[in-house]
Protein backbone atom coordinates (compact mmCIF):
# COMPACT_ATOMS: atom_id res chain seq x y z
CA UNK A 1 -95.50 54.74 -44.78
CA UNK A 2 -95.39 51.02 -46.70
CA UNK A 3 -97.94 50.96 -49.39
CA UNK A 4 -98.53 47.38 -50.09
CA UNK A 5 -98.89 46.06 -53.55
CA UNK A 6 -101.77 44.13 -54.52
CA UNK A 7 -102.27 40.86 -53.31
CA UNK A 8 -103.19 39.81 -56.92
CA UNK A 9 -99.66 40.08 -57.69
CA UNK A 10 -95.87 40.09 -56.53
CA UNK A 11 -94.15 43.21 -56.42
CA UNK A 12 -91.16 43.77 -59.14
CA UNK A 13 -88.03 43.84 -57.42
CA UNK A 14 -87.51 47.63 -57.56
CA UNK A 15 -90.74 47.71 -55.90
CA UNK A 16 -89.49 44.77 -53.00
CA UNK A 17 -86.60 46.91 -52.08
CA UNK A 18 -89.02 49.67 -51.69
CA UNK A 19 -90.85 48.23 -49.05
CA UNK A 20 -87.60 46.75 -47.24
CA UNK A 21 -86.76 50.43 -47.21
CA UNK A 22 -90.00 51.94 -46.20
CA UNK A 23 -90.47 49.27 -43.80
CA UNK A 24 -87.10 50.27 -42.41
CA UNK A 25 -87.83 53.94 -42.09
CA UNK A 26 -90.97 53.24 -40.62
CA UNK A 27 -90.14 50.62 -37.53
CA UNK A 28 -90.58 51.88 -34.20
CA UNK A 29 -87.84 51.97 -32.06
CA UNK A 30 -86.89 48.36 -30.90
CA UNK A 31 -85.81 47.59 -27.13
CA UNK A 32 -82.57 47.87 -25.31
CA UNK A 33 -80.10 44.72 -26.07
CA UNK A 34 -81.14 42.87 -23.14
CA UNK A 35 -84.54 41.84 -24.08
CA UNK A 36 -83.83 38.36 -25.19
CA UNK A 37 -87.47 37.17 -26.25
CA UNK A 38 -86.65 33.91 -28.10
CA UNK A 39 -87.63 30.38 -29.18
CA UNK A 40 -85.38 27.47 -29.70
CA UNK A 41 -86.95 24.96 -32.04
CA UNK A 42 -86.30 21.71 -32.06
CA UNK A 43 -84.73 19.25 -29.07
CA UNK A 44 -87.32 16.51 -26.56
CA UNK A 45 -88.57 18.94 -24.51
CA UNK A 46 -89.85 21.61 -26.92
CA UNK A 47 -92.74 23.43 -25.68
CA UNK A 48 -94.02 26.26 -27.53
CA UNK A 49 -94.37 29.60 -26.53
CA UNK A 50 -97.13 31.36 -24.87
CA UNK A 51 -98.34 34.43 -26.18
CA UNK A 52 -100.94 36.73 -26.25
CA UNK A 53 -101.80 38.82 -28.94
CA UNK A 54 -104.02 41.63 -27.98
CA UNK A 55 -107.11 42.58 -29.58
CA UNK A 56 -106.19 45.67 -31.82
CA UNK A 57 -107.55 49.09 -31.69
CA UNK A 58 -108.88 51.13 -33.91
CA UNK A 59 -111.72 50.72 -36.65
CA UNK A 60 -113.69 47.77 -35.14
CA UNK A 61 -114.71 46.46 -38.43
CA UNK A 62 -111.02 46.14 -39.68
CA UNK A 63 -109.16 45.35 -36.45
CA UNK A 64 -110.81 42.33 -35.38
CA UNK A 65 -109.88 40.93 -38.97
CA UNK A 66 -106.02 41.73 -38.39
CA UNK A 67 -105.35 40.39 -34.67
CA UNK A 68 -107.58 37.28 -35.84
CA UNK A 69 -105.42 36.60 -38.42
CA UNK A 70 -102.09 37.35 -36.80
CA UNK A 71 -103.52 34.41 -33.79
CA UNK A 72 -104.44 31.97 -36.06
CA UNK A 73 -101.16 31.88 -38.22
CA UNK A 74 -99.32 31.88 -35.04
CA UNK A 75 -101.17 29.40 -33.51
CA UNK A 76 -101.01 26.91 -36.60
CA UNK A 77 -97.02 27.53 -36.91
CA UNK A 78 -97.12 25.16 -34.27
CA UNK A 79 -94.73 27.32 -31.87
CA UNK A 80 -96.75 29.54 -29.76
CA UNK A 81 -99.86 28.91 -28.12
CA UNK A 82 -102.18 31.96 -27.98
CA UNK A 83 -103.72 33.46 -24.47
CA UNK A 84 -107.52 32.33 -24.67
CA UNK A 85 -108.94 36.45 -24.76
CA UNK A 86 -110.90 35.55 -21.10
CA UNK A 87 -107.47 35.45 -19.64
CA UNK A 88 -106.46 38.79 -20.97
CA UNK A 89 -106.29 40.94 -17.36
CA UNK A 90 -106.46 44.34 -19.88
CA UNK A 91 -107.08 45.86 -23.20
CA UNK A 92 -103.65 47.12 -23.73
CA UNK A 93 -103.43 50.90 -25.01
CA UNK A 94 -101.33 50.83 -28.33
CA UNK A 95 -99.91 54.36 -27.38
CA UNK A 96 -98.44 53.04 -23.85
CA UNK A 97 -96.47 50.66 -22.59
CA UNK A 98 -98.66 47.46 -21.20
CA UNK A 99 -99.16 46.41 -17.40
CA UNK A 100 -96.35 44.12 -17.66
CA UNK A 101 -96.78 42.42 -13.90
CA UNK A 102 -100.49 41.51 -14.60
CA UNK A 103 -99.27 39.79 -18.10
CA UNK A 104 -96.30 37.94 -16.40
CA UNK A 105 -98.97 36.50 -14.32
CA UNK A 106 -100.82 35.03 -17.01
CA UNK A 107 -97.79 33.03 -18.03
CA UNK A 108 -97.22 34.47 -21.48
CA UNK A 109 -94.06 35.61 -22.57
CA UNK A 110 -94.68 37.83 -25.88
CA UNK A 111 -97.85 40.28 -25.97
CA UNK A 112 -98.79 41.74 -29.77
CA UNK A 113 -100.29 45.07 -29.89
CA UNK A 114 -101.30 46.79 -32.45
CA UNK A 115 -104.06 49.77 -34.10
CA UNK A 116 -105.76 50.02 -37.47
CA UNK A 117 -107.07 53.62 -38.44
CA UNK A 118 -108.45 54.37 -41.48
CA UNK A 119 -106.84 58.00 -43.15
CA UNK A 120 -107.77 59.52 -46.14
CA UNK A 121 -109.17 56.29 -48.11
CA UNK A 122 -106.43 54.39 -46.64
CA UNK A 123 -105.77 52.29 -43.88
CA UNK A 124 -102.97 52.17 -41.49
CA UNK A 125 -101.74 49.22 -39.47
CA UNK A 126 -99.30 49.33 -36.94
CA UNK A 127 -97.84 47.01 -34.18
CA UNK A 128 -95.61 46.52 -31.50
CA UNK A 129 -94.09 43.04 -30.06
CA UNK A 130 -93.58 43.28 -26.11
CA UNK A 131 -91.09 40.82 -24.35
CA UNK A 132 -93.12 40.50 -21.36
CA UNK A 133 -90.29 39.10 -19.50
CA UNK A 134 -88.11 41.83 -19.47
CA UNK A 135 -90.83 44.62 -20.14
CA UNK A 136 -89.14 45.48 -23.26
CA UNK A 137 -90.38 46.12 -26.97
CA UNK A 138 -88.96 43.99 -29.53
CA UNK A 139 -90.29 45.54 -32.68
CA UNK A 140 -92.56 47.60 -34.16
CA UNK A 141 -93.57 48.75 -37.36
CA UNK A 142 -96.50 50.50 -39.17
CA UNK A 143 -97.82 49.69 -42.56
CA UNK A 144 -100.26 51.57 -45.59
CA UNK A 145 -102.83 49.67 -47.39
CA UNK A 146 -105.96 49.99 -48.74
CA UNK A 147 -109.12 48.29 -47.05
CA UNK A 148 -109.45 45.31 -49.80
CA UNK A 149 -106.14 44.09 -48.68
CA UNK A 150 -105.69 44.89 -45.18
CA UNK A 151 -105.86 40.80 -43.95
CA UNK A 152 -102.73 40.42 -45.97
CA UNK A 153 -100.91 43.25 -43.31
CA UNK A 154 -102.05 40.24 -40.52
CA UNK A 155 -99.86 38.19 -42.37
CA UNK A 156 -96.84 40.58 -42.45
CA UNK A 157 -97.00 40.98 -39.10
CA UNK A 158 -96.93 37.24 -38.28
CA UNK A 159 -93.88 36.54 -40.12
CA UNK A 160 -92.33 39.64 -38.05
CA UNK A 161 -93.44 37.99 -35.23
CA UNK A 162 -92.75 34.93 -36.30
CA UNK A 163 -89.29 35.85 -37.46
CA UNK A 164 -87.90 38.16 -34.33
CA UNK A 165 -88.78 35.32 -31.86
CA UNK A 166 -87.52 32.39 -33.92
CA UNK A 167 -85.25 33.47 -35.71
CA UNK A 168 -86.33 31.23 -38.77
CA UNK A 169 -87.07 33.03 -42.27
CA UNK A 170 -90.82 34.74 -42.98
CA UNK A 171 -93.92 32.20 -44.67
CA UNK A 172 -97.17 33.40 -43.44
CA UNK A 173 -97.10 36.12 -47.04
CA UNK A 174 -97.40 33.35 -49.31
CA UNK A 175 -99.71 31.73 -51.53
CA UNK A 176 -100.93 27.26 -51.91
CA UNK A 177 -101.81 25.79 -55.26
CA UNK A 178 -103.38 22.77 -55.64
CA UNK A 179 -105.52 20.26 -57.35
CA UNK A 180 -108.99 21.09 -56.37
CA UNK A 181 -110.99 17.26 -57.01
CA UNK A 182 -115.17 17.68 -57.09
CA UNK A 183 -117.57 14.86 -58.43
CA UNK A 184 -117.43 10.93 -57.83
CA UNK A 185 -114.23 9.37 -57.71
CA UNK A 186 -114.17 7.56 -60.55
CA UNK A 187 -114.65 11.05 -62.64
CA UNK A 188 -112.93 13.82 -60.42
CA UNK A 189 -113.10 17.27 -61.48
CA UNK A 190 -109.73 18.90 -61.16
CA UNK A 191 -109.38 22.55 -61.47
CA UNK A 192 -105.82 24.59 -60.57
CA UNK A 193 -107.07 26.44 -57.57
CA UNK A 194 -104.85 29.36 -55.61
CA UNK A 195 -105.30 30.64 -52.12
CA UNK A 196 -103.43 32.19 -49.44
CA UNK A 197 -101.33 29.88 -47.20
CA UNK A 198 -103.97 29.62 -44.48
CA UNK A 199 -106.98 28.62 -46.76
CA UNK A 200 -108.45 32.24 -47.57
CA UNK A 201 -109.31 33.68 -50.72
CA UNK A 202 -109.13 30.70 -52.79
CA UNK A 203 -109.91 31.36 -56.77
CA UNK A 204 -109.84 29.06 -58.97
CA UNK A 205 -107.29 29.38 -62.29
CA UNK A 206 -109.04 26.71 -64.38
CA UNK A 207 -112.56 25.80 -65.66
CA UNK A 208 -111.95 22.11 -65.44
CA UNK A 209 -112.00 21.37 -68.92
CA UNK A 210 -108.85 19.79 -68.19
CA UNK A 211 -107.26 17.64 -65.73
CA UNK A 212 -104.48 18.97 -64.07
CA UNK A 213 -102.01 17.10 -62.62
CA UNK A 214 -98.58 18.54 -60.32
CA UNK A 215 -98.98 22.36 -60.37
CA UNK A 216 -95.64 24.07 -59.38
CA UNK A 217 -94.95 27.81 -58.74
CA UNK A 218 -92.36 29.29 -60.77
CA UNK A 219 -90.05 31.05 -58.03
CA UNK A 220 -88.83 34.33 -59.74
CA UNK A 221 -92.41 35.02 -61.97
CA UNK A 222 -96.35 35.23 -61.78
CA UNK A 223 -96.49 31.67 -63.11
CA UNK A 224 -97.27 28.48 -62.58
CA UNK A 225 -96.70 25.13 -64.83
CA UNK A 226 -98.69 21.77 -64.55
CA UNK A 227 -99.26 18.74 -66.35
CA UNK A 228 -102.99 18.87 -68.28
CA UNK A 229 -104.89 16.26 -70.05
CA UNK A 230 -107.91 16.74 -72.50
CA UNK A 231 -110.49 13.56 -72.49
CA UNK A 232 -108.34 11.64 -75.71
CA UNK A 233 -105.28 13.96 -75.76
CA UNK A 234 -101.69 13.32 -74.86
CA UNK A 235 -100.68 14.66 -71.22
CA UNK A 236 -98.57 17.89 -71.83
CA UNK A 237 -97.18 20.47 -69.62
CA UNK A 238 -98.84 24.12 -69.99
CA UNK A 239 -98.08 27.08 -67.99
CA UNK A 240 -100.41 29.79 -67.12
CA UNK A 241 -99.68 33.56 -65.75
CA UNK A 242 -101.33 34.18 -62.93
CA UNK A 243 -101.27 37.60 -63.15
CA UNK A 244 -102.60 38.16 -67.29
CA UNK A 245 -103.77 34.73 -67.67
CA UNK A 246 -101.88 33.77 -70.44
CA UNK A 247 -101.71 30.18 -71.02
CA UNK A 248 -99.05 27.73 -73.01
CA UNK A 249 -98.55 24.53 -74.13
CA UNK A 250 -94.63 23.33 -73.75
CA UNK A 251 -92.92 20.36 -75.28
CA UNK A 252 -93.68 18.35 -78.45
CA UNK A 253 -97.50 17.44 -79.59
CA UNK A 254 -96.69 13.88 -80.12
CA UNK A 255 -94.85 13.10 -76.74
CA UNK A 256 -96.25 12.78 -73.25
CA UNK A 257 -94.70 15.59 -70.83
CA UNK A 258 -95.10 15.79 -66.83
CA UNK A 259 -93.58 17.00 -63.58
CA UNK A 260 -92.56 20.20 -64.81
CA UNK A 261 -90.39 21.84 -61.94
CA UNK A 262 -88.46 25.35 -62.90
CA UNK A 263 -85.36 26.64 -62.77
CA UNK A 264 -84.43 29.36 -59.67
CA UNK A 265 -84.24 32.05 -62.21
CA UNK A 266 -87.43 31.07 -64.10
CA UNK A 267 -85.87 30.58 -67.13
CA UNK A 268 -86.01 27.20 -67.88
CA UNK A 269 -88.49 24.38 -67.32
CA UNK A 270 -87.05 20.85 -66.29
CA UNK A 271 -89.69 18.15 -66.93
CA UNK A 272 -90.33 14.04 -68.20
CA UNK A 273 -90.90 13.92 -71.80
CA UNK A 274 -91.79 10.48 -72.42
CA UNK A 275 -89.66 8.89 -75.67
CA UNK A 276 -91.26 5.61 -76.78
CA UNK A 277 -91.51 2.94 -73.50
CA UNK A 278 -88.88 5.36 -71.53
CA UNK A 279 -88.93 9.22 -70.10
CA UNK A 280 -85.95 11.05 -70.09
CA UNK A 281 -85.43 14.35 -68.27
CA UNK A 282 -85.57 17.20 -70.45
CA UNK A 283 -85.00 21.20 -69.93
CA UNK A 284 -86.42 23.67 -71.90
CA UNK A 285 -85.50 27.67 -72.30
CA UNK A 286 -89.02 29.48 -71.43
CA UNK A 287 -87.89 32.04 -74.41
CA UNK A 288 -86.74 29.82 -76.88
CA UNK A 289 -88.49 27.07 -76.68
CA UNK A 290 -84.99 24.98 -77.26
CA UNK A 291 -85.58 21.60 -75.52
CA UNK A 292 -82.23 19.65 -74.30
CA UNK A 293 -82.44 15.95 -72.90
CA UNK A 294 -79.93 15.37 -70.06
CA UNK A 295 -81.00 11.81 -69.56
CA UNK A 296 -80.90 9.28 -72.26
CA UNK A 297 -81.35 5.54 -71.25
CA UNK A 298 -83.89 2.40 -70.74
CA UNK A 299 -85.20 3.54 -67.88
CA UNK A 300 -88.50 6.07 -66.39
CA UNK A 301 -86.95 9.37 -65.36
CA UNK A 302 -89.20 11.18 -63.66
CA UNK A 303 -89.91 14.47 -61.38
CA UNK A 304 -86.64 16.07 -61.61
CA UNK A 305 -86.43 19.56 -59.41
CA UNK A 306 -83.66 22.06 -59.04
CA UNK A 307 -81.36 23.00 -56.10
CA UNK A 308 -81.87 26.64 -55.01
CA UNK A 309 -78.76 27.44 -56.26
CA UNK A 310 -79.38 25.63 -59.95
CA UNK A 311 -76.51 23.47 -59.81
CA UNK A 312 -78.20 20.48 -59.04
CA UNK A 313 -81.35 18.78 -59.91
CA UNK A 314 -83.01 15.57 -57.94
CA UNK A 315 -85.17 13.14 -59.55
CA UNK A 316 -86.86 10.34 -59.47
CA UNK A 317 -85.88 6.82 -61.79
CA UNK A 318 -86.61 3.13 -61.78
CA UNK A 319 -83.11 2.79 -63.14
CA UNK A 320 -82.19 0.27 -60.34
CA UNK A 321 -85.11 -1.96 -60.29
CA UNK A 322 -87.49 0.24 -58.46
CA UNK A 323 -88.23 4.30 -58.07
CA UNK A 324 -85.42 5.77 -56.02
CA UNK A 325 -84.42 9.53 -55.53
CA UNK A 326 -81.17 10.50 -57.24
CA UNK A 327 -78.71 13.65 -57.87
CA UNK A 328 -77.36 14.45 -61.45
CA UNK A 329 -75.63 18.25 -61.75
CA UNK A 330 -78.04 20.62 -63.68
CA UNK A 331 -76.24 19.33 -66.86
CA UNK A 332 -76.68 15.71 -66.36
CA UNK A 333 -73.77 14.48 -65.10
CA UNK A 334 -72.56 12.48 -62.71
CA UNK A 335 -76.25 10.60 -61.67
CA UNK A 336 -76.08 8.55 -58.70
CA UNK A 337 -78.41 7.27 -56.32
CA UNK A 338 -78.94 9.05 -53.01
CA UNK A 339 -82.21 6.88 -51.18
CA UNK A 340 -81.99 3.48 -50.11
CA UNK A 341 -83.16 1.11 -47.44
CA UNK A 342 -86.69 -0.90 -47.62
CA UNK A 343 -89.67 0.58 -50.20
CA UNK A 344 -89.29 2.64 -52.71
CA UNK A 345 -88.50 6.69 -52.86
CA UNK A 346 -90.24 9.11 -55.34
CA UNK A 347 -91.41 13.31 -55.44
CA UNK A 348 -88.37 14.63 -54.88
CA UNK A 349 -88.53 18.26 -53.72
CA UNK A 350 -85.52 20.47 -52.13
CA UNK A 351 -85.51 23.16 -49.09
CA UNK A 352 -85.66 26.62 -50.73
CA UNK A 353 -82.69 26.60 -48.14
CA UNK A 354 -80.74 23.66 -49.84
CA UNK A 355 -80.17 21.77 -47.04
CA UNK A 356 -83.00 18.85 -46.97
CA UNK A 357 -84.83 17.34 -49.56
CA UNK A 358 -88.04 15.66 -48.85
CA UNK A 359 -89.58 12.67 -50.71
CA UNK A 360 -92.26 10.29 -50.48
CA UNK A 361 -91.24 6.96 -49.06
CA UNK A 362 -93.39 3.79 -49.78
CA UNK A 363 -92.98 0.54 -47.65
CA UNK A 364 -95.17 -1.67 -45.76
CA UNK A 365 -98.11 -0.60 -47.11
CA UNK A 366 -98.04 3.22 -46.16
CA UNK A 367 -96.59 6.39 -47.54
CA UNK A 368 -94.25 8.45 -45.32
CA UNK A 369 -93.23 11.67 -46.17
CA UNK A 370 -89.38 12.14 -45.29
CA UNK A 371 -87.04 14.63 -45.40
CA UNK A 372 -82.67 13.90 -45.81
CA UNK A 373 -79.60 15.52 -46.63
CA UNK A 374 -79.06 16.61 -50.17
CA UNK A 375 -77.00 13.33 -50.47
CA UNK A 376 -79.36 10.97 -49.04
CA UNK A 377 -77.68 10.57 -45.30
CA UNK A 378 -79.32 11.56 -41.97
CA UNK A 379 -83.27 10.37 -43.81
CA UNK A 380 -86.16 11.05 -40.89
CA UNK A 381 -89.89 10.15 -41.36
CA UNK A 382 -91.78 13.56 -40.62
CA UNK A 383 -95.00 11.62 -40.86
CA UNK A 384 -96.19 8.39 -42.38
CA UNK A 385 -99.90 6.79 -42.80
CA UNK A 386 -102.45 5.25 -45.28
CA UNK A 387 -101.42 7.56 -48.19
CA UNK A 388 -99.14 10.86 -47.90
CA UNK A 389 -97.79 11.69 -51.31
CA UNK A 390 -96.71 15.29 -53.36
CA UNK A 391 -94.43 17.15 -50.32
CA UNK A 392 -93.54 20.77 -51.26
CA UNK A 393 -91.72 23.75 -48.96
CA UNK A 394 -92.81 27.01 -47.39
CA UNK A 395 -90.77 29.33 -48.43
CA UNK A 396 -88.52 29.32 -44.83
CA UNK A 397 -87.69 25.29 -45.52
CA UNK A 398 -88.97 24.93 -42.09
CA UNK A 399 -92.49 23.25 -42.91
CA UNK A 400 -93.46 20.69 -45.53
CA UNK A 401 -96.92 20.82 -47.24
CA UNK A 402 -98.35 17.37 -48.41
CA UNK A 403 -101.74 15.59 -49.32
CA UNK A 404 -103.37 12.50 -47.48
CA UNK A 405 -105.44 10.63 -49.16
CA UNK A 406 -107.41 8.09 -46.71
CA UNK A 407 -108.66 6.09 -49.71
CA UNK A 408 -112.33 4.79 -50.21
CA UNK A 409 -114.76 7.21 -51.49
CA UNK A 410 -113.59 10.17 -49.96
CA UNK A 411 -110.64 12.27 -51.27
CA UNK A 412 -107.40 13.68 -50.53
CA UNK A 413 -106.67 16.83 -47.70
CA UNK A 414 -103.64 19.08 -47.82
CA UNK A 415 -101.80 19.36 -44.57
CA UNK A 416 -98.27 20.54 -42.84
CA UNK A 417 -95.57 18.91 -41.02
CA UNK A 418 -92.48 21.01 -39.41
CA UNK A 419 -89.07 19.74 -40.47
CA UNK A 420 -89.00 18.32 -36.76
CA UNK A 421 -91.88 16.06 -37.34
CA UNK A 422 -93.70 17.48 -34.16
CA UNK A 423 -96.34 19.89 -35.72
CA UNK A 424 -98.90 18.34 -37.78
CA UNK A 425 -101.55 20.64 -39.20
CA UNK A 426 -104.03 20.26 -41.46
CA UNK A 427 -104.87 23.09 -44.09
CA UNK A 428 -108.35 23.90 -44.94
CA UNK A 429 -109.03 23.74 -48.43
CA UNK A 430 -113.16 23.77 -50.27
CA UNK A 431 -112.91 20.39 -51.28
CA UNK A 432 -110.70 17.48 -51.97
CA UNK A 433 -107.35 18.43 -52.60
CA UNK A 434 -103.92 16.93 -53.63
CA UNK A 435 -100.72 17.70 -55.63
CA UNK A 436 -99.79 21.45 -53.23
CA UNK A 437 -97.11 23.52 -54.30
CA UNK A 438 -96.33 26.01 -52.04
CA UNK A 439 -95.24 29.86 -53.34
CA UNK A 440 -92.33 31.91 -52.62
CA UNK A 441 -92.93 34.89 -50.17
CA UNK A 442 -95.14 37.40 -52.05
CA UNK A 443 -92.76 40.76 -51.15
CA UNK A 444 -90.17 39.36 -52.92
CA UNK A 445 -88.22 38.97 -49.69
């Protein structure tokens, strides 16, 4: 059985290949070869998939929790549309195969069962993906959990889901920071808030004392760094631990720091440091403190950020005459420009997978967010408007997360765009919200 960790915190990575292997050992037995469930994203006639996803048996006061979540993340990915539960010609039992004819009729083509039974102070989830098509089961799998955590199991079995009929990478496990913004807008309060990918269990990580300015998620640890500013203090980049709360100030006390972005391993920190009327790009090692500046010139370097692989790092400079994206290697070398065309480019942020980056473009008036290759050809506007600024990745690089801020009294949202530009969502968030930085998958995976 898969005991999952806490959702407080990410498992070590002895403890992520022990639930790849229990999760292995556990799966039910998937169909014969021919069942060929599957989504093609992408092309002019995309049209997602209809699916149904049953409601699960079991405790009623857990179950309900678990199919509801595994609908709505499915239905916000943007690729399957969800069988309204009047259609639903049965209740499906979880220990037999379903009335395939009376679901073919309903149109769908996938049908999600599933059971949650609580044993021994400990609940068991389970689940089974039908091709209806072909009358075939897909995959199954069973996990262990306690009740306090059992919603996170509905996002497990969404990215299985997910995963088996797209064959895209997992996101639904995965955790949203952002700027939370309460009060007037002339005096915002902005607190580092966290909170699961579809707007549950938000808690915030700061008081407010300070304002906090782009939060980004460390990718190998439990932490998170950010720019903060005390009423008549410099702006400095801290970090904070999300799992002990430990909290650190990084750089120098007499220079202004920002857009702290680190490095795949964790190690290092790559952020502005301001030096007189310029900012330079600077990296720091997280365990000695050693700073080293890899840019050194007249100009405002600003929001650098690593390639997955750490070779690389993209950034943003008014080197040129206005802010423009460009590519250095990880040691500095060899800068050059990468976006061009009308407006200006700025927020640079790469695919987990390596294969876009995404950036704000402003022209015309409006912000678009847009997404190109890694050496500025092939650009496409996922979505452009009044404001749209601060695009990070899910974890897959298949969805972008971004604020819009419609300007006047009101504040900023957080929503997603596919890397197709077709699925627009927003995400729900307390308040205002702006600056998102979107977590790596939670298992580890």
């Amino acid at each position: 059985m898969l005991h999952l960790p806490s959702v407080g915190r990410r498992p070590t990575s002895c403890t992520a290949r022990l639930i790849a292997l229990f999760a292995l050992l556990t799966a039910f037995l998937a169909g014969p070869a021919q069942a060929q469930l599957q989504l093609r994203i992408g092309g002019g006639n995309f049209q997602p998939m209809p699916i149904a996803i049953a409601d699960f048996g079991g405790d009623p006061s857990l179950a309900g929790l678990v199919s509801g979540v595994v609908t709505n993340n499915l239905r916000r990915s943007g690729y399957f549309t969800p069988l309204d539960h009047a259609r639903f010609p049965e209740q499906p039992n979880f220990d037999a195969a379903p009335n395939f004819e009376k679901w073919r009729a309903t149109g769908v083509q996938g049908l999600v069962t599933g059971r949650v039974v609580r044993e021994a102070g400990r609940v068991k989830v389970e689940f089974r993906l039908w091709d209806v098509t072909s009358g075939q089961q897909m995959t199954g799998q069973q996990y262990g959990t306690d009740a306090a955590n059992v919603r996170r199991t509905g996002h497990l079995i969404s990215d299985a889901v997910y995963t088996k009929i797209t064959g895209l990478g997992p996101w639904f496990d995965s955790r949203i920071a952002f700027v939370d913004e309460t009060g007037p807008k002339e005096n915002r309060r902005k607190r580092l808030m966290v909170m699961d990918q579809d707007g549950a269990n938000v808690r915030a990580i700061t008081t407010g004392e300070m304002s906090i300015v782009a939060p980004r998620y460390s990718p190998a640890t439990q932490d998170i760094a950010f720019m903060a500013q005390a009423n008549g203090h410099q702006p400095r980049v801290q970090m904070i631990n999300l799992e002990t709360g430990s909290r650190q100030a990084l750089g120098n006390v007499d220079s202004m720091s920002a857009s702290p972005r680190f490095s795949p391993d964790g190690r290092k920190i790559v952020m502005s440091v301001q030096q007189g009327g310029n900012a330079d790009i600077v990296t720091m090692d997280l365990a000695s403190k050693a700073q080293h500046a890899i840019t050194n010139g007249m100009a405002i370097d600003t929001s650098p950020t690593y390639s997955p692989d750490g070779t690389q790092i993209a950034f943003e400079s008014d080197r040129g005459g206005s802010q423009q994206v460009y590519m250095m290697g990880a040691d500095g070398s060899n800068p050059h420009r990468i976006t061009f065309g009308p407006g200006s480019a700025s927020q640079p942020a790469f695919s987990p997978r390596g294969d876009l980056i995404a950036y704000t473009r402003q022209r015309n008036g409006g912000f678009a967010i847009c997404v190109s290759k890694p050496d500025g050809t092939g650009e496409r506007v996922l979505t452009e408007g009044f404001h749209n600024e601060g695009p990070t990745f899910a974890p897959n690089g298949q969805y972008v997360l971004f604020f819009r801020d419609p300007g006047g009294q009101g504040g900023g949202k957080l929503f997603m765009v596919d890397i197709t530009g077709k699925v627009e969502q927003p995400v729900p968030t307390p308040a205002y919200a702006s600056d998102p930085t979107w977590s790596p998958l939670l298992g580890g995976r």
